[in-house]
PDB file of N, CA and C in Angstrom:
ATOM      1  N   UNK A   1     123.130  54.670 104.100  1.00  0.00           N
ATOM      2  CA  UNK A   1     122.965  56.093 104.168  1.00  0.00           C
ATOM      3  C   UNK A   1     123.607  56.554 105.465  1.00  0.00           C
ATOM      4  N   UNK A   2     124.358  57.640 105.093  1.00  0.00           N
ATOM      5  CA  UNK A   2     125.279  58.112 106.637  1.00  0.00           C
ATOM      6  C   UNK A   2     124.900  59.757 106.668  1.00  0.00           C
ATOM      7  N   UNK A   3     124.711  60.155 107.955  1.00  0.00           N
ATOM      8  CA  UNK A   3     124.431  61.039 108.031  1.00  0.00           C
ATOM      9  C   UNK A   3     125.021  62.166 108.668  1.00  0.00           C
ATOM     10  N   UNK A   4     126.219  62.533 109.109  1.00  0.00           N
ATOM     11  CA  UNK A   4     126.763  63.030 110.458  1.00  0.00           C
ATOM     12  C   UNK A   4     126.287  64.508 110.290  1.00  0.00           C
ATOM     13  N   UNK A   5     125.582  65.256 111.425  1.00  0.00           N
ATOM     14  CA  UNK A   5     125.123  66.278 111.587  1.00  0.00           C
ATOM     15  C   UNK A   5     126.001  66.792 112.743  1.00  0.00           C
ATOM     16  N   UNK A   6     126.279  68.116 112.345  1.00  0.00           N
ATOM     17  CA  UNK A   6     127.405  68.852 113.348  1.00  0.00           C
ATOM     18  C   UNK A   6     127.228  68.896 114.646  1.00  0.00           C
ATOM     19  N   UNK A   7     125.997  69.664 114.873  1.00  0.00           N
ATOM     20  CA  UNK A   7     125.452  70.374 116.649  1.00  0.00           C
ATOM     21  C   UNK A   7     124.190  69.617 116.441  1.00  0.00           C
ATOM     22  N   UNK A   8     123.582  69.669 116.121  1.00  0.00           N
ATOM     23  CA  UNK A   8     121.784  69.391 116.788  1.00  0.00           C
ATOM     24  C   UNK A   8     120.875  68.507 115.225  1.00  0.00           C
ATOM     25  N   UNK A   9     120.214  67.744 114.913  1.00  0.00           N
ATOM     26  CA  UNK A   9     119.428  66.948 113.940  1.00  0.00           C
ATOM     27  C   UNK A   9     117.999  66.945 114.434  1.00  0.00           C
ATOM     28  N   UNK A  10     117.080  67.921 113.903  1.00  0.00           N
ATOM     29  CA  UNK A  10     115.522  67.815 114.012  1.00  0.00           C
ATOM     30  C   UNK A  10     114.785  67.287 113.256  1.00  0.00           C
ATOM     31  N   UNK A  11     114.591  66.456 113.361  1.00  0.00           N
ATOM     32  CA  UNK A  11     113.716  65.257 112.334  1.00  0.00           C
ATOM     33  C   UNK A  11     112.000  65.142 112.617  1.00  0.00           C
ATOM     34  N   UNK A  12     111.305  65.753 111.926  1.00  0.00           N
ATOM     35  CA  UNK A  12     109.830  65.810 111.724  1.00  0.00           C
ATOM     36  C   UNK A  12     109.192  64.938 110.338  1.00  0.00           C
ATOM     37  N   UNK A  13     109.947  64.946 109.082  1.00  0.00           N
ATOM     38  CA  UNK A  13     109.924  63.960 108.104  1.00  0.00           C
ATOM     39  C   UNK A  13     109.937  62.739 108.081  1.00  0.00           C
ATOM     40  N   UNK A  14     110.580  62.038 107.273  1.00  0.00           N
ATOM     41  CA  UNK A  14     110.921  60.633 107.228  1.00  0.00           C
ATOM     42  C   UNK A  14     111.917  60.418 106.293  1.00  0.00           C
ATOM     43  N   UNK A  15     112.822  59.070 106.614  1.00  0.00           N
ATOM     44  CA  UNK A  15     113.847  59.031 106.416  1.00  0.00           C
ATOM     45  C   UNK A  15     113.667  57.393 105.273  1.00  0.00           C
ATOM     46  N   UNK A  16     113.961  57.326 104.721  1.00  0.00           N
ATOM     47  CA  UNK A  16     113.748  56.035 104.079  1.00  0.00           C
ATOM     48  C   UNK A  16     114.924  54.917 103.197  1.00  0.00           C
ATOM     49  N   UNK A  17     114.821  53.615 104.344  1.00  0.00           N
ATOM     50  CA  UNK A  17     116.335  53.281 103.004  1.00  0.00           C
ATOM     51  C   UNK A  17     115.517  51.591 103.176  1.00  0.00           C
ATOM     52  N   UNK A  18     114.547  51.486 102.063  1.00  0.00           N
ATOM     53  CA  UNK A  18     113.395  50.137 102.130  1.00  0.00           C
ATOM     54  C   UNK A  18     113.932  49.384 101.210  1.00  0.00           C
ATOM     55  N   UNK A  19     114.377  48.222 101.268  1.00  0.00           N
ATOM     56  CA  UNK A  19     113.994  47.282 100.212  1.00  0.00           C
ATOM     57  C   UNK A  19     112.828  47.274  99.015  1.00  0.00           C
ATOM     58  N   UNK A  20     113.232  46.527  98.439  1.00  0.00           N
ATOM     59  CA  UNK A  20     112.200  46.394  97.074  1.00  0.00           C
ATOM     60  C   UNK A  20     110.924  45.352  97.362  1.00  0.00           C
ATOM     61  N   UNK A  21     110.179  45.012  96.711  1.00  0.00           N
ATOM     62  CA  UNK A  21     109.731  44.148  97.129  1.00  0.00           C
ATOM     63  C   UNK A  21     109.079  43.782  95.972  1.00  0.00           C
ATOM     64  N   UNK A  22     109.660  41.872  96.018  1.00  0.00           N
ATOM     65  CA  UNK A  22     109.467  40.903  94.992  1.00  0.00           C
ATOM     66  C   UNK A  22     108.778  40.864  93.695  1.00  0.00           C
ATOM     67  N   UNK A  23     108.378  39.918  92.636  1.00  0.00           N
ATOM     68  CA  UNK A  23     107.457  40.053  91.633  1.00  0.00           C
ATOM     69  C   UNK A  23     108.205  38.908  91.053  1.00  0.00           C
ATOM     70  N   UNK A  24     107.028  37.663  90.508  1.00  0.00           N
ATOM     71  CA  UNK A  24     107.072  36.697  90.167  1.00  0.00           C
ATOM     72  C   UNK A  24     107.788  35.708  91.167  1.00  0.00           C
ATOM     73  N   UNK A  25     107.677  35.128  92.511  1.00  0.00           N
ATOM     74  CA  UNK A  25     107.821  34.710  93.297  1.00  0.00           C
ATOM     75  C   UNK A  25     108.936  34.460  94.064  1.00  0.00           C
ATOM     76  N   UNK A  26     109.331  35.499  93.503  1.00  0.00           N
ATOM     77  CA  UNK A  26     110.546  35.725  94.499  1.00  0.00           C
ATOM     78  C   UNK A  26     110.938  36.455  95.908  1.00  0.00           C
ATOM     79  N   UNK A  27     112.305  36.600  96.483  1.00  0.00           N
ATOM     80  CA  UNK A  27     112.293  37.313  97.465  1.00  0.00           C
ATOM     81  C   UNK A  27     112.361  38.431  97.583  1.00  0.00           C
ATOM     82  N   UNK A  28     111.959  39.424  98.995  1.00  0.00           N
ATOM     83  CA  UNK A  28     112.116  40.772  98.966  1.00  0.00           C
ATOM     84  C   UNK A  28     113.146  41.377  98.776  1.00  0.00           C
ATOM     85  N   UNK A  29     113.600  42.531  98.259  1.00  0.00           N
ATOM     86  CA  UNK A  29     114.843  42.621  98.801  1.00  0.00           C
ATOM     87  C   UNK A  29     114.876  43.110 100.086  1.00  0.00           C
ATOM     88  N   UNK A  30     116.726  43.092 100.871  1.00  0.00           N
ATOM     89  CA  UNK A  30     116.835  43.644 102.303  1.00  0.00           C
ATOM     90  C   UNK A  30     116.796  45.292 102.525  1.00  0.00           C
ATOM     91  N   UNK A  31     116.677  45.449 103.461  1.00  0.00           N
ATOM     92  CA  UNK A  31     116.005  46.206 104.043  1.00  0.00           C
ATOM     93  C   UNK A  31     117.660  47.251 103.740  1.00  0.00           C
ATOM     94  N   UNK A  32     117.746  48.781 103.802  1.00  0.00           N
ATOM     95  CA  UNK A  32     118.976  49.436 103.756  1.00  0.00           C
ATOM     96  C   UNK A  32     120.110  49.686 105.150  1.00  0.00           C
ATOM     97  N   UNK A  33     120.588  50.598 105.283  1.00  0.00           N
ATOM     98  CA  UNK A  33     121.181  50.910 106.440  1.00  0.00           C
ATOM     99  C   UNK A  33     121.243  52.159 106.633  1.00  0.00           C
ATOM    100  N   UNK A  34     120.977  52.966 107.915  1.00  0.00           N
ATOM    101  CA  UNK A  34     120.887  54.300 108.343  1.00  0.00           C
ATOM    102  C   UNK A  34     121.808  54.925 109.549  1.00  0.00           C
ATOM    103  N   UNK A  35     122.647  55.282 109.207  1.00  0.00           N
ATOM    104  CA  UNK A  35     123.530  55.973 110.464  1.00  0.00           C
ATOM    105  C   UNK A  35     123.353  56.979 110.639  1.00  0.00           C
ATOM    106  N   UNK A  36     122.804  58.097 111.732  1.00  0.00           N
ATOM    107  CA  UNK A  36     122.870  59.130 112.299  1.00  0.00           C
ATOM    108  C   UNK A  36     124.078  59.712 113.388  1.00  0.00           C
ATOM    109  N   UNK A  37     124.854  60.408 113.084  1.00  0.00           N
ATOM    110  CA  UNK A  37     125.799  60.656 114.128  1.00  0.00           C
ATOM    111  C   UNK A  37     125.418  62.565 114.620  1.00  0.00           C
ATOM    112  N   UNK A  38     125.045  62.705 115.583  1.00  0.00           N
ATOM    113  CA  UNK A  38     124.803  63.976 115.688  1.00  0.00           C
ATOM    114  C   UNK A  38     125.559  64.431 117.741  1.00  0.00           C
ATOM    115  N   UNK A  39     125.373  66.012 117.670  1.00  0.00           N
ATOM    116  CA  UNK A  39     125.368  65.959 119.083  1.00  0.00           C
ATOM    117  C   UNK A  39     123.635  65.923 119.936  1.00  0.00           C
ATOM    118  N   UNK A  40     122.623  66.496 119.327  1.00  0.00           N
ATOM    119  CA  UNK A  40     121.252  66.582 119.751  1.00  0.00           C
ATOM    120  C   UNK A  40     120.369  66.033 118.942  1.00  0.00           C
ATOM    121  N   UNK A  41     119.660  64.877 118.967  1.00  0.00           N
ATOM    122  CA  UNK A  41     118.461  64.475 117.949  1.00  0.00           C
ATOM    123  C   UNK A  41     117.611  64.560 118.834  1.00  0.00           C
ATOM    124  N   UNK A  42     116.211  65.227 118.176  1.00  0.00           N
ATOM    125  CA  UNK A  42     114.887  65.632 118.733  1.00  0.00           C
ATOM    126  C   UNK A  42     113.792  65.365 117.108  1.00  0.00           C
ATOM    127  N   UNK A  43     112.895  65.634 117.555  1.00  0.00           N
ATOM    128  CA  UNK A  43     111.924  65.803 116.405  1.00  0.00           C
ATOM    129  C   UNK A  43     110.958  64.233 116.777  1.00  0.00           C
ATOM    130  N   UNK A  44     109.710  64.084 115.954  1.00  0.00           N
ATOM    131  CA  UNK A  44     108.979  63.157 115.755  1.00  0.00           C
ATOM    132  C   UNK A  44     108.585  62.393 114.789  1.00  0.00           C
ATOM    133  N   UNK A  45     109.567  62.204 113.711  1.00  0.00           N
ATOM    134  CA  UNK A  45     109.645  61.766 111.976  1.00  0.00           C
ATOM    135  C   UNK A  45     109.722  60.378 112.332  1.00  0.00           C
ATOM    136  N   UNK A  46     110.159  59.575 110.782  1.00  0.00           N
ATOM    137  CA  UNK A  46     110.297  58.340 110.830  1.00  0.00           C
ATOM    138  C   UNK A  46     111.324  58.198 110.324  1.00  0.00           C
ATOM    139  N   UNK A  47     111.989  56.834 110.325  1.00  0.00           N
ATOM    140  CA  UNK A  47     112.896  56.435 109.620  1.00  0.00           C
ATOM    141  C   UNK A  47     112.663  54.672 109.281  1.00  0.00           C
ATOM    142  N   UNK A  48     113.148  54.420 108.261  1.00  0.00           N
ATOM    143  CA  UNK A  48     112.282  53.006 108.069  1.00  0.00           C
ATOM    144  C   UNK A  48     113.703  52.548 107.075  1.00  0.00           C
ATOM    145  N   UNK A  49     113.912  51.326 107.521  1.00  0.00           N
ATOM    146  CA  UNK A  49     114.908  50.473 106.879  1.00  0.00           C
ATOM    147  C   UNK A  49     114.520  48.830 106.638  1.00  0.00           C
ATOM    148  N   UNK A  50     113.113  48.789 106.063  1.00  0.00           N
ATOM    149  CA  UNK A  50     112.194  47.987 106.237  1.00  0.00           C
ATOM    150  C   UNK A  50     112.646  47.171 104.823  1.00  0.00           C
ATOM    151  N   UNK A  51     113.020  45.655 105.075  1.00  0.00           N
ATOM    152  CA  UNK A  51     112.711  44.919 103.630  1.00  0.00           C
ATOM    153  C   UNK A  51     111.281  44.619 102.928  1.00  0.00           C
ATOM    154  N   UNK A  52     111.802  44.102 101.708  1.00  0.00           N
ATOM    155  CA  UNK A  52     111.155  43.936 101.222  1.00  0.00           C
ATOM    156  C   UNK A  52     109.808  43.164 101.164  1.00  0.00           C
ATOM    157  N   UNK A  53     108.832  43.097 100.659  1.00  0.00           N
ATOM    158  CA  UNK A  53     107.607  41.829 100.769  1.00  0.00           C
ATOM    159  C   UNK A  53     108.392  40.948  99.673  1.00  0.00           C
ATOM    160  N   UNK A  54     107.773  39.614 100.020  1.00  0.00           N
ATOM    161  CA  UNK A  54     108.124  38.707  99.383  1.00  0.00           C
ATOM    162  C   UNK A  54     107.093  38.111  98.606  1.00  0.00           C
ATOM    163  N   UNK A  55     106.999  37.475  97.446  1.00  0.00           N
ATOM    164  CA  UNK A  55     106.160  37.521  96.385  1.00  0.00           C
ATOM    165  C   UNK A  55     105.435  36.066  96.310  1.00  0.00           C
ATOM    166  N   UNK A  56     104.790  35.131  95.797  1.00  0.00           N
ATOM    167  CA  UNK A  56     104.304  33.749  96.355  1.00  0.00           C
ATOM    168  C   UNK A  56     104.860  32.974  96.962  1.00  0.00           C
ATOM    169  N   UNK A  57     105.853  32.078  96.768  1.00  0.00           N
ATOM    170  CA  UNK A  57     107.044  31.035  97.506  1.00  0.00           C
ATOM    171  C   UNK A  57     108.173  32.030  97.840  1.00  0.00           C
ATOM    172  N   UNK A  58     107.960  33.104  97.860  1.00  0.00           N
ATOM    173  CA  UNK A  58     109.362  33.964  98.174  1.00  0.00           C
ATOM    174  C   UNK A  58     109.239  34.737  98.986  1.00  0.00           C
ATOM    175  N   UNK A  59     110.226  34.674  99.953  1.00  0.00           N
ATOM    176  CA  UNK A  59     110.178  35.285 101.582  1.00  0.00           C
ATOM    177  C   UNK A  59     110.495  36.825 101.595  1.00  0.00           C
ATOM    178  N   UNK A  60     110.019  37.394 102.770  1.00  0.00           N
ATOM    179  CA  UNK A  60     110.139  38.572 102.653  1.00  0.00           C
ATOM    180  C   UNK A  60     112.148  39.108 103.069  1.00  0.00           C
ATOM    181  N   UNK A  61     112.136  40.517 102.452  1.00  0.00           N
ATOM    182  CA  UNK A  61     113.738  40.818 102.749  1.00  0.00           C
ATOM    183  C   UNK A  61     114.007  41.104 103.947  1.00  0.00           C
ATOM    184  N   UNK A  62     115.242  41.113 104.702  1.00  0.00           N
ATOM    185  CA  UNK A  62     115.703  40.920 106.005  1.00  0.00           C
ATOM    186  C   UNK A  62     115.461  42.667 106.613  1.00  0.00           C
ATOM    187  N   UNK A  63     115.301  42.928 107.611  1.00  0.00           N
ATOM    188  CA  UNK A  63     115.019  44.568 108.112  1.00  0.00           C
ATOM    189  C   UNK A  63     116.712  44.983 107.837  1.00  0.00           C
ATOM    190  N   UNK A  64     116.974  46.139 107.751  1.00  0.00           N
ATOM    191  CA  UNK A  64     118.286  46.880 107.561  1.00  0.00           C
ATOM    192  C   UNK A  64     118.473  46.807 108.939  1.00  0.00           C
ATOM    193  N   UNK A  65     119.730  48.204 109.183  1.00  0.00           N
ATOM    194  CA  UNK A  65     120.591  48.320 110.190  1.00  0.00           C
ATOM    195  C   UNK A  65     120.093  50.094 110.573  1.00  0.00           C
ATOM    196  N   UNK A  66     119.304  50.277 111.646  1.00  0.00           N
ATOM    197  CA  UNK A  66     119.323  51.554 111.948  1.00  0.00           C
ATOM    198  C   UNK A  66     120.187  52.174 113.568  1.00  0.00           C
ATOM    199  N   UNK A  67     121.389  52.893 112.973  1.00  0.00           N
ATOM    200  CA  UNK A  67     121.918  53.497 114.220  1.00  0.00           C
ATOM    201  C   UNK A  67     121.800  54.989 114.473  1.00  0.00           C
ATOM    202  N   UNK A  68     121.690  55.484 115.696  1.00  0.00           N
ATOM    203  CA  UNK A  68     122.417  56.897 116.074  1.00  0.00           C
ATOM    204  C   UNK A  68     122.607  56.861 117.056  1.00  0.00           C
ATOM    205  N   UNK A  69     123.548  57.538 116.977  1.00  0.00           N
ATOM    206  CA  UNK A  69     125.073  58.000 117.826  1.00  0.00           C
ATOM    207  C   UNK A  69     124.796  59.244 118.089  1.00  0.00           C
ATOM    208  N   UNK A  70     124.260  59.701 119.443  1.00  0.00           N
ATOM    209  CA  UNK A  70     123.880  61.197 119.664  1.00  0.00           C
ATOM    210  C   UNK A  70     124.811  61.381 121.215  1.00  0.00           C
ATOM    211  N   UNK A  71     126.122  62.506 120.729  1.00  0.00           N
ATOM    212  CA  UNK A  71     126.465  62.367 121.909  1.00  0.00           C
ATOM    213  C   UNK A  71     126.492  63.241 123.141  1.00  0.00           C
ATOM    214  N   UNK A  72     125.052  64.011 123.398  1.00  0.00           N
ATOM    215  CA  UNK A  72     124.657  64.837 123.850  1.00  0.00           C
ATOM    216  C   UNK A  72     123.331  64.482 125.174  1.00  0.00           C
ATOM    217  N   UNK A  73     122.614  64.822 123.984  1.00  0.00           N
ATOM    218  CA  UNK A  73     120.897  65.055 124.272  1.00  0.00           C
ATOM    219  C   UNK A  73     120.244  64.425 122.991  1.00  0.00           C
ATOM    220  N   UNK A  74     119.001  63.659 123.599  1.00  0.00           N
ATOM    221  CA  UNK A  74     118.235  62.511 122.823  1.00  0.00           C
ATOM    222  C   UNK A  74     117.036  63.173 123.278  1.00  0.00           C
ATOM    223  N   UNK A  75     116.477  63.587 122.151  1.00  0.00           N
ATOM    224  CA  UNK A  75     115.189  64.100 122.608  1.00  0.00           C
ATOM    225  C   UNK A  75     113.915  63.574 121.628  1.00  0.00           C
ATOM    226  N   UNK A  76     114.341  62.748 120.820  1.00  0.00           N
ATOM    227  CA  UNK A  76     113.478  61.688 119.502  1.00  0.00           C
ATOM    228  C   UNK A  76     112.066  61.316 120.382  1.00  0.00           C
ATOM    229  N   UNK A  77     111.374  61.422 119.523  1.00  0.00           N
ATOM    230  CA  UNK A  77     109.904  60.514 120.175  1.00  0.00           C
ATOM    231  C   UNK A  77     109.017  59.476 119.310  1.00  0.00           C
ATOM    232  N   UNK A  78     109.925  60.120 117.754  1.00  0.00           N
ATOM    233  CA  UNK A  78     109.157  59.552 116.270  1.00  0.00           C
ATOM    234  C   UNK A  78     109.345  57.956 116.613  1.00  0.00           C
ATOM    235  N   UNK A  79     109.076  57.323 114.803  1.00  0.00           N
ATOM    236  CA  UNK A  79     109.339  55.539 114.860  1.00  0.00           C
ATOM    237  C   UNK A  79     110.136  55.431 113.642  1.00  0.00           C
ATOM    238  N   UNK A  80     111.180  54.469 114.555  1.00  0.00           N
ATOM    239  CA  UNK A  80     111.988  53.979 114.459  1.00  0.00           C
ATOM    240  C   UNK A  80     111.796  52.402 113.672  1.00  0.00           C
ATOM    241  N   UNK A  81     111.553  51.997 112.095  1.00  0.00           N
ATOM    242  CA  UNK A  81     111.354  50.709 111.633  1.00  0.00           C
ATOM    243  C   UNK A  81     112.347  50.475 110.954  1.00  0.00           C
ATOM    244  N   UNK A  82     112.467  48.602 111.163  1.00  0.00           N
ATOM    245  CA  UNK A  82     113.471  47.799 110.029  1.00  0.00           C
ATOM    246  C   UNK A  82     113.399  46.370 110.169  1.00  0.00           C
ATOM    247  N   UNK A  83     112.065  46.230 109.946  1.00  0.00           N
ATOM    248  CA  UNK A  83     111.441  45.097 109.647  1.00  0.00           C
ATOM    249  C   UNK A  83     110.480  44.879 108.358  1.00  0.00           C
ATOM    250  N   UNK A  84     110.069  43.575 108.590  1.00  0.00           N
ATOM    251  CA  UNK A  84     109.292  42.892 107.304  1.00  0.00           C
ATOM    252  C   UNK A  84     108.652  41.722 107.479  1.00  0.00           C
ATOM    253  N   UNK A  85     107.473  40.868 107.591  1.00  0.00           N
ATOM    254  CA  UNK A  85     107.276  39.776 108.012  1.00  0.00           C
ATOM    255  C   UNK A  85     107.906  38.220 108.065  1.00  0.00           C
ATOM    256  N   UNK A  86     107.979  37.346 108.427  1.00  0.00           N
ATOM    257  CA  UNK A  86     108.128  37.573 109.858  1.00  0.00           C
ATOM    258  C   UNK A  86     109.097  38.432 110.616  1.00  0.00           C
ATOM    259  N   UNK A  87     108.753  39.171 111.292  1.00  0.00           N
ATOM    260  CA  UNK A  87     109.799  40.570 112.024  1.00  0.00           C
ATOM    261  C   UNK A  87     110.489  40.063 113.030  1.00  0.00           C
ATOM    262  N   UNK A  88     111.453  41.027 113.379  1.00  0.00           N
ATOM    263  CA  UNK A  88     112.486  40.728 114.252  1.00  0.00           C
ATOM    264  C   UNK A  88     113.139  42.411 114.336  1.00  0.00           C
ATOM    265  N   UNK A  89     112.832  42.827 115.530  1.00  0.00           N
ATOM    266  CA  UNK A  89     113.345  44.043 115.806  1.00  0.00           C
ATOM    267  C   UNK A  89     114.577  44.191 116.810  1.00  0.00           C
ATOM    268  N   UNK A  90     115.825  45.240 116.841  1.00  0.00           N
ATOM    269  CA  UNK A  90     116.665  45.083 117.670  1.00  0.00           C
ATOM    270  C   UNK A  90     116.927  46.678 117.393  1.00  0.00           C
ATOM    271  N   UNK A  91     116.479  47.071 118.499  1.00  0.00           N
ATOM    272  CA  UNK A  91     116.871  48.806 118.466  1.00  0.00           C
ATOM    273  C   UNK A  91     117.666  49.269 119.345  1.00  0.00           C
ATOM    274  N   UNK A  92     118.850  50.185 119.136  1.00  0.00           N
ATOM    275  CA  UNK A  92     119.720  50.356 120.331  1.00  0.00           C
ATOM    276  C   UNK A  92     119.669  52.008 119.822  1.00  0.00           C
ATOM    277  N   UNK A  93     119.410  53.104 120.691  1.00  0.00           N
ATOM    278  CA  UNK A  93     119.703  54.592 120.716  1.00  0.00           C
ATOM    279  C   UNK A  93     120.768  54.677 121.402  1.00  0.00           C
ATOM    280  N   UNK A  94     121.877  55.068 121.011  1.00  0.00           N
ATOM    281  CA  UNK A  94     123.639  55.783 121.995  1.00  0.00           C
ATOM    282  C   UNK A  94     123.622  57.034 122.216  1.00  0.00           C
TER     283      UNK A  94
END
């Protein structure tokens, strides 16, 4: 999911690009991908690029890819997810 917003992105909602998650013992699926390109992001929403659960012998899906590229003013305070058990988080705001 790509998003490029012209001047300013206020985010109070939530944003969602989740994996599936398993049935009959299989794996989750992975988690989506989220690009934000704006000049101002503010607001307190979510965004979640979270995989999937994984189902008896089957592991959960890998977290997606969440970026933004704000090349201004960062004024975000919301949460930021793209994980799944066992987790592994790597968040970078530009």
């Amino acid at each position: 999911m790509q998003l490029n917003i012209g001047n300013s992105f206020h985010l109070d909602g939530v944003i969602e690009n989740r994996g599936t998650d398993a049935t009959n013992s299989g794996g989750g699926g992975s988690g989506g991908s989220v690009l934000i390109q704006t000049v101002m992001f503010s607001g307190h929403g979510k965004i979640h690029a979270d995989g999937g659960r994984g189902h008896g012998s089957g592991g959960a899906g890998a977290g997606g890819r969440v970026a933004v590229h704000v090349s201004w003013l960062r004024e975000y305070a919301g949460e930021i997810t793209f994980v799944r058990f066992p987790c592994f988080r790597r968040l970078i705001l530009e």
